[in-house]
Protein backbone atom coordinates (compact mmCIF):
# COMPACT_ATOMS: atom_id res chain seq x y z
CA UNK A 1 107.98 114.71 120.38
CA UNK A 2 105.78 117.58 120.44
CA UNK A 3 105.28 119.40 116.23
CA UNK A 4 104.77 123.14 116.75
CA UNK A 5 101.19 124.02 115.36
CA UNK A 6 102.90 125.73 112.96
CA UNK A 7 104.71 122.71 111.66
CA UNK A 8 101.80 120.29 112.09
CA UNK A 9 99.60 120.72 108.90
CA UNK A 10 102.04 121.25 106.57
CA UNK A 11 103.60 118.02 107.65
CA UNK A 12 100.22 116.45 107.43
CA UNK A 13 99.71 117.67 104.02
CA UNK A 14 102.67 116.53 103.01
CA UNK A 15 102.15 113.23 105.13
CA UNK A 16 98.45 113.10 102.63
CA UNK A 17 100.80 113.61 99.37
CA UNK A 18 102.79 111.06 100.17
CA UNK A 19 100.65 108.58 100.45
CA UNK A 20 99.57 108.92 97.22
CA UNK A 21 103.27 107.64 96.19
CA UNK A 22 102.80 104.11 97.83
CA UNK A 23 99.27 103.85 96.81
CA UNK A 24 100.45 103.77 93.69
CA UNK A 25 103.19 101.62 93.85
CA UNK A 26 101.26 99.13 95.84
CA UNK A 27 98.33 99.49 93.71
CA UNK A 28 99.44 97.88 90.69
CA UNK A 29 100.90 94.67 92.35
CA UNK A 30 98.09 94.20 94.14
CA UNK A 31 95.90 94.39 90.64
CA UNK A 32 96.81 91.44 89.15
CA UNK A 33 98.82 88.33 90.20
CA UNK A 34 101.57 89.33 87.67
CA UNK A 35 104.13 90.87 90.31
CA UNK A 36 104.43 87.61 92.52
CA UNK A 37 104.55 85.16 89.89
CA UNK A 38 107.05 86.36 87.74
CA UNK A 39 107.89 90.64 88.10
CA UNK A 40 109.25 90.25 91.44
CA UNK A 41 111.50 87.29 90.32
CA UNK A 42 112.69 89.53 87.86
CA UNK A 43 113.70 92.40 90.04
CA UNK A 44 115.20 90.03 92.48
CA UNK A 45 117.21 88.28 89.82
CA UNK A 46 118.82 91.08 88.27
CA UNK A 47 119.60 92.79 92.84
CA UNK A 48 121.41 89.76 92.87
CA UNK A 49 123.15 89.10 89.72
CA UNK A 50 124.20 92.86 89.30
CA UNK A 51 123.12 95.46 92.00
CA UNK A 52 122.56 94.34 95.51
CA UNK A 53 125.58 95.05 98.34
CA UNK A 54 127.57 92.32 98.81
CA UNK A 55 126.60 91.48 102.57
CA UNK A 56 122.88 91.53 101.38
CA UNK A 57 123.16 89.05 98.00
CA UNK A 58 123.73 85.86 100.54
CA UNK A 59 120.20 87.20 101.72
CA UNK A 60 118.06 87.70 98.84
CA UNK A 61 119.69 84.78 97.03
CA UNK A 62 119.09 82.00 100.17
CA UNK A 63 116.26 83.39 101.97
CA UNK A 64 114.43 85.48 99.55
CA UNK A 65 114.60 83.96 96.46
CA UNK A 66 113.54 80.80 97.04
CA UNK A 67 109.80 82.29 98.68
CA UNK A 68 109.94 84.73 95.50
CA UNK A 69 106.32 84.30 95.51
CA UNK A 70 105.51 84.85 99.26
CA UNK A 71 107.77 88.18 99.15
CA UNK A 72 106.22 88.80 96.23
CA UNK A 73 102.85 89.23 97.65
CA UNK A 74 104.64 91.00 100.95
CA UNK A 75 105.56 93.80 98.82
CA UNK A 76 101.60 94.98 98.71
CA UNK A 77 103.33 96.28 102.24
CA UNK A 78 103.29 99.52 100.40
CA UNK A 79 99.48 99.79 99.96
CA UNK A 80 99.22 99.33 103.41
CA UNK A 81 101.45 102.04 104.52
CA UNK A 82 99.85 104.59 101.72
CA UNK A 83 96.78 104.18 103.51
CA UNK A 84 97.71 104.13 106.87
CA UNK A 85 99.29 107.43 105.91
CA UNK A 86 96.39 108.48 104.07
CA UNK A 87 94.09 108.52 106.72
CA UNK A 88 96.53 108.89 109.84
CA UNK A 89 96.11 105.87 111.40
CA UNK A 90 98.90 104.13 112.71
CA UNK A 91 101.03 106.44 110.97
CA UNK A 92 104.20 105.68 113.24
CA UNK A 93 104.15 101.94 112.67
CA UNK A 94 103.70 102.61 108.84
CA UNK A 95 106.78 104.82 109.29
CA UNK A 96 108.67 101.66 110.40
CA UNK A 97 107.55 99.48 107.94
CA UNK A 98 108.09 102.35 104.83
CA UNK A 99 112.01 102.46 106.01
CA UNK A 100 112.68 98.88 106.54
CA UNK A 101 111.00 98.43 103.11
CA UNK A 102 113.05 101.42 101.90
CA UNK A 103 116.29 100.60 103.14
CA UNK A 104 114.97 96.95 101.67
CA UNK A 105 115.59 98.81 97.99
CA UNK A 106 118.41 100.81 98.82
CA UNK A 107 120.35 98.02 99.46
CA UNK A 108 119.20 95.46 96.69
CA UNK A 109 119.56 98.50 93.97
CA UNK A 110 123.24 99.79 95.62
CA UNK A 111 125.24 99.20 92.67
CA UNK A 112 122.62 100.63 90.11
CA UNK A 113 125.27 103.06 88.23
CA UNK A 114 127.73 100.60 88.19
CA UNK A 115 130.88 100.12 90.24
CA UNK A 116 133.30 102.76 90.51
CA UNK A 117 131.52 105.69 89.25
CA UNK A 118 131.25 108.74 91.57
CA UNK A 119 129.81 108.62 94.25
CA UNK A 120 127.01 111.32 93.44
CA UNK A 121 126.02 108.80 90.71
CA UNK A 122 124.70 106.29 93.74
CA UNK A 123 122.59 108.91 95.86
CA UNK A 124 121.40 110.18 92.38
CA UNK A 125 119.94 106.29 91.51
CA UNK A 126 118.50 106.30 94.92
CA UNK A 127 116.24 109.07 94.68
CA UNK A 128 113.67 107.06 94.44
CA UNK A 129 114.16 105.41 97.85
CA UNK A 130 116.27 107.83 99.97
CA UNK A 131 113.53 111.19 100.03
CA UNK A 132 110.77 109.08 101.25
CA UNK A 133 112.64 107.64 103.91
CA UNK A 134 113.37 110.89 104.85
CA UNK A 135 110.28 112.01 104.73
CA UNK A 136 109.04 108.98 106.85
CA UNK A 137 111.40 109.41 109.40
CA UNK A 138 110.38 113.32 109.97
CA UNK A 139 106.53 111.27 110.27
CA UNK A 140 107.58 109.31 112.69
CA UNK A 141 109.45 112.40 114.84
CA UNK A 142 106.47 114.29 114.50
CA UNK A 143 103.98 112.12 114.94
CA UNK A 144 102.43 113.17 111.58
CA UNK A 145 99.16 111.43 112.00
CA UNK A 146 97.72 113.38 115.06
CA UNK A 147 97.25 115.97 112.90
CA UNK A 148 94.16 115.42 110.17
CA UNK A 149 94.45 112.20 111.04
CA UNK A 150 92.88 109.08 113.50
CA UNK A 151 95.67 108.67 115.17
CA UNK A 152 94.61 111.95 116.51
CA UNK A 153 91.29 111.03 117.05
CA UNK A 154 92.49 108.15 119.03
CA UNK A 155 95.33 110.29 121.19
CA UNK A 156 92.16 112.71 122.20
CA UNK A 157 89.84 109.89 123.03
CA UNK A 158 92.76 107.90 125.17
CA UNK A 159 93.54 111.40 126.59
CA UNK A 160 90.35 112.21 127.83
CA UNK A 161 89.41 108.71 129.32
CA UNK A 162 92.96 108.84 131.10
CA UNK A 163 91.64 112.91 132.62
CA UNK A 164 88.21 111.26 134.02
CA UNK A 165 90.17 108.58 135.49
């Protein structure tokens, strides 16, 4: 999908200020060891035992919580997506990851307000998730990282090599 020029930097800019989101949420787990062994096993105790969708507990309780401390370290996913987005490289693949790790959240933290309660109450606990997946997705339409970014670089080197062809 071709992004209008006039579209293209703001989305990069705001493709830049995002990044700065999961650079800091990857940043601190990837600090120390103290996420892995022991945070995560928090978190993923209390999706289970209270907040996670029904459909998903089966998964996090058999398949993730078991390899707590492998998942635990797979979570530094988000440093890698804050820089990819950073410096626009990649950007569209990050895009992919940032949802799936998104939606990850959503649906561990579903029940957050408690059951029952209106239903504004469960998009307002999720506004932590649900923007930047928004955000991402509008990345990945507009191929955010052509624009102040490598992956433009590397879409006007391929494009020129494929024109002397």
């Amino acid at each position: 999908m071709e992004t209008s020029s006039s579209l293209s930097r703001p989305i990069a800019g705001v493709r830049i200020a995002t990044s700065v989101f999961f650079l800091l949420f990857g940043e601190y787990k990837v600090a120390g060891p103290g996420f892995a062994h022991g945070g995560f096993q928090t978190y993923l105790h209390d999706y289970i035992a209270n907040s996670a969708l029904s459909f998903y507990r089966p998964l996090l309780s058999t398949v993730v919580f078991p390899h707590a401390a492998f998942f635990g370290y797979m979570v530094r996913v988000e440093l890698l997506i804050g820089i990819s987005l950073l410096i626009g490289l990649w950007v569209r693949l990050a895009c992919v990851l940032g949802i799936l790790f998104l939606l990850n959240l959503t649906l561990a933290a579903r029940w957050e307000p408690g059951h029952g309660v209106a239903v504004w109450r469960y998009f307002g606990a999720r506004l932590d998730t649900l923007p930047l997946m928004l955000l991402l997705i509008i990345f990945f339409a507009a191929d955010a990282g052509r624009v102040w970014g490598l992956d433009g670089r590397r879409w006007r080197v391929n494009r020129s090599e494929s024109v002397c062809a």
